[in-house]
N, C-alpha and C. Protein backbone atom coordinates (compact mmCIF):
# COMPACT_ATOMS: atom_id res chain seq x y z
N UNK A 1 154.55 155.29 258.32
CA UNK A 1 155.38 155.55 257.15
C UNK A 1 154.93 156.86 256.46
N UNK A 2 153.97 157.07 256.13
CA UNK A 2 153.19 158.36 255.46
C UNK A 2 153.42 159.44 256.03
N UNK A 3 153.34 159.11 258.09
CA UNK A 3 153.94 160.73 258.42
C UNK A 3 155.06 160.91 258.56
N UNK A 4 155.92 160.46 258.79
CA UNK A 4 157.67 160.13 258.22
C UNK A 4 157.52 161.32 257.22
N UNK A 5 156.56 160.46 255.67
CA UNK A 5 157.21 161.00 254.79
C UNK A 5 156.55 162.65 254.88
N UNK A 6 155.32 162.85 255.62
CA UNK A 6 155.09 163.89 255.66
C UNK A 6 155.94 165.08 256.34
N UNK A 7 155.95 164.50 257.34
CA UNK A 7 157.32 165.20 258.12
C UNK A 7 158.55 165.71 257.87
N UNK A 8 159.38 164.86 256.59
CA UNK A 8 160.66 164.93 256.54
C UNK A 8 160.12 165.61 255.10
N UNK A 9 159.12 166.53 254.50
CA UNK A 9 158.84 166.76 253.33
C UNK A 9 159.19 168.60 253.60
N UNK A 10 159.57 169.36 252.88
CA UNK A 10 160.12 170.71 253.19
C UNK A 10 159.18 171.35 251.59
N UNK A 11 158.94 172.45 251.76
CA UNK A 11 158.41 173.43 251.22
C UNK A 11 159.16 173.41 250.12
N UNK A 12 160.43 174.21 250.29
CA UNK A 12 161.23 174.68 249.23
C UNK A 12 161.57 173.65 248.32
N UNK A 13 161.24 172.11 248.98
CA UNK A 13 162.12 170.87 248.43
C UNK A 13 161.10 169.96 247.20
N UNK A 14 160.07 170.40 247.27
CA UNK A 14 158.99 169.97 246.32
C UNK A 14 159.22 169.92 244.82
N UNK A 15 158.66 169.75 244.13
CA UNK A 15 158.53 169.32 242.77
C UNK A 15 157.63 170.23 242.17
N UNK A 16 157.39 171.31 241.48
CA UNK A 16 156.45 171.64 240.82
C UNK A 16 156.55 171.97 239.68
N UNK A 17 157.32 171.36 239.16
CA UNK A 17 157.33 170.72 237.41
C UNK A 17 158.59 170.18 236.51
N UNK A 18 158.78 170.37 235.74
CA UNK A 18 159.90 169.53 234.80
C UNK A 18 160.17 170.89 234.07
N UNK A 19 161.41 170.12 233.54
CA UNK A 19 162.15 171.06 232.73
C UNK A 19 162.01 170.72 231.10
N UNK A 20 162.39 171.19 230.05
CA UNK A 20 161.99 170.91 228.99
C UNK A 20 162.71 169.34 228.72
N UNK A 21 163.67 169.13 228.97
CA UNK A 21 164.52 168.26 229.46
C UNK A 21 163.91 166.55 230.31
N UNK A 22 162.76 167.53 230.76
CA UNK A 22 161.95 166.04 231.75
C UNK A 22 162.98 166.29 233.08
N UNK A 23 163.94 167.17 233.20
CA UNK A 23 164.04 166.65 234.68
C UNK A 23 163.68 167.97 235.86
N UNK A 24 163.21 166.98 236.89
CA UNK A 24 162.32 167.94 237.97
C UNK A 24 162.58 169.08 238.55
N UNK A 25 161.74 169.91 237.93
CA UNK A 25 162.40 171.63 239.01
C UNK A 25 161.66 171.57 240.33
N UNK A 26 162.43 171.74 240.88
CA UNK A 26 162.06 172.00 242.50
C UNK A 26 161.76 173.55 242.82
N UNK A 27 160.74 173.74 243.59
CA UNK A 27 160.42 175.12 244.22
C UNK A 27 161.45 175.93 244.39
N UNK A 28 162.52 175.61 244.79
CA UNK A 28 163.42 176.69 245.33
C UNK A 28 163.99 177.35 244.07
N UNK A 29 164.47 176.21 242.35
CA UNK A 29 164.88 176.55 241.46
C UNK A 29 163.72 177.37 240.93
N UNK A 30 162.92 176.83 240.94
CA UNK A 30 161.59 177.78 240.23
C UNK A 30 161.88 178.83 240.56
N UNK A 31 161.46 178.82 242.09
CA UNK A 31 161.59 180.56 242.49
C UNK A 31 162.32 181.29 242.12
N UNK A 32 164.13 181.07 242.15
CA UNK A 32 164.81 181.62 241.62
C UNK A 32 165.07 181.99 240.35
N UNK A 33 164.60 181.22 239.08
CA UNK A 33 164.56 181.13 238.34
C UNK A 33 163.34 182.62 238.02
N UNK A 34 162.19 182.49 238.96
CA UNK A 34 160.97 183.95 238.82
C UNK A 34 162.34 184.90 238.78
N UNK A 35 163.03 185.11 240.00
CA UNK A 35 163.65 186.02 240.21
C UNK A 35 165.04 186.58 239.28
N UNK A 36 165.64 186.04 238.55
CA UNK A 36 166.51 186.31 238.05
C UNK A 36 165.46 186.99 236.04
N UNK A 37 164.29 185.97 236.05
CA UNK A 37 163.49 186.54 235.15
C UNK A 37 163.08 188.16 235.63
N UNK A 38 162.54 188.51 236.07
CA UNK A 38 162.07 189.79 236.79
C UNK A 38 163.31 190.50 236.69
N UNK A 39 164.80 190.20 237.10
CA UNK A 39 165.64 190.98 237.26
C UNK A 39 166.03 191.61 235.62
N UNK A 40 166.09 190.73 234.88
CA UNK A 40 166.31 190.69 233.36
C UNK A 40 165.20 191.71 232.85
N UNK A 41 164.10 191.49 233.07
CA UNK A 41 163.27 192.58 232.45
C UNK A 41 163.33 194.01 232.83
N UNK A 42 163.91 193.93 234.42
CA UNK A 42 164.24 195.38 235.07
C UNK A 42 165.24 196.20 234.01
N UNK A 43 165.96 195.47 233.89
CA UNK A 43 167.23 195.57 233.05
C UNK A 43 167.50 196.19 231.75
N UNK A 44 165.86 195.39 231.32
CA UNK A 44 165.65 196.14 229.91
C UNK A 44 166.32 194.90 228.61
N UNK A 45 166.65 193.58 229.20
CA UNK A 45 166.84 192.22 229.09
C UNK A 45 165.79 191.49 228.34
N UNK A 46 165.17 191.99 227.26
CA UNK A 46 164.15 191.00 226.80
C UNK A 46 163.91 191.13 224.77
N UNK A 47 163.09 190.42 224.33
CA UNK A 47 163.22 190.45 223.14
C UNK A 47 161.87 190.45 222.55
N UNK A 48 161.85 191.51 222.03
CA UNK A 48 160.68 192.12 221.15
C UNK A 48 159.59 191.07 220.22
N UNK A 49 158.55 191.37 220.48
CA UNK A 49 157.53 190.42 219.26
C UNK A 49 158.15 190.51 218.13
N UNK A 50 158.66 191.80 217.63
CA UNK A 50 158.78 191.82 216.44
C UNK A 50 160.12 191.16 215.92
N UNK A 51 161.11 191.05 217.19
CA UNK A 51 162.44 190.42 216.99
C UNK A 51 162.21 188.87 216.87
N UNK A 52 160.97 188.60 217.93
CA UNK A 52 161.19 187.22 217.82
C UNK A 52 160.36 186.38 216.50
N UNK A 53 159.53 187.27 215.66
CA UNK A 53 158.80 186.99 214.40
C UNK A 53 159.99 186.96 213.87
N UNK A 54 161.44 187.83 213.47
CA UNK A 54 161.45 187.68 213.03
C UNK A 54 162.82 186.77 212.51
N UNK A 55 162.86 186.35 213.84
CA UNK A 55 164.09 185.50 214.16
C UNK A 55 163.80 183.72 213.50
N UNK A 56 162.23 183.81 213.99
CA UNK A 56 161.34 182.56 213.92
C UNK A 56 161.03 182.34 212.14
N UNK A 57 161.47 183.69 211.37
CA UNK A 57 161.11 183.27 209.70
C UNK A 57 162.65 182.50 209.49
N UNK A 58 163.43 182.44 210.27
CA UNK A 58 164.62 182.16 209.86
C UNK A 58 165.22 180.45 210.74
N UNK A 59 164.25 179.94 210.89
CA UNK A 59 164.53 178.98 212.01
C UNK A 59 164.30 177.74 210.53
């Protein structure tokens, strides 16, 4: 039974963590998820310390 499950177990198909949500991100979302981050910063896609201080006095 164990090598079954070892066997039929795939890389990309794993679990390596939760979402804020509690439900499970899988490797492949992760990864993509790196990648579309990285693309955003290429981009010039991101928000300043000072934007986010001061977004956060207003929360």
């Amino acid at each position: 039974m164990i090598k079954a499950l070892v066997e039929s177990y795939h890389e990309d198909d794993g679990i390596v963590g939760y979402t804020v949500d509690g439900k499970p991100l899988m490797r492949k979302q992760y990864n993509q998820e790196l990648l579309d981050a990285e693309g955003e910063i290429q981009r010039g896609e991101l928000t300043s310390v000072e934007d986010l201080e001061k977004e956060a006095r207003n929360w």
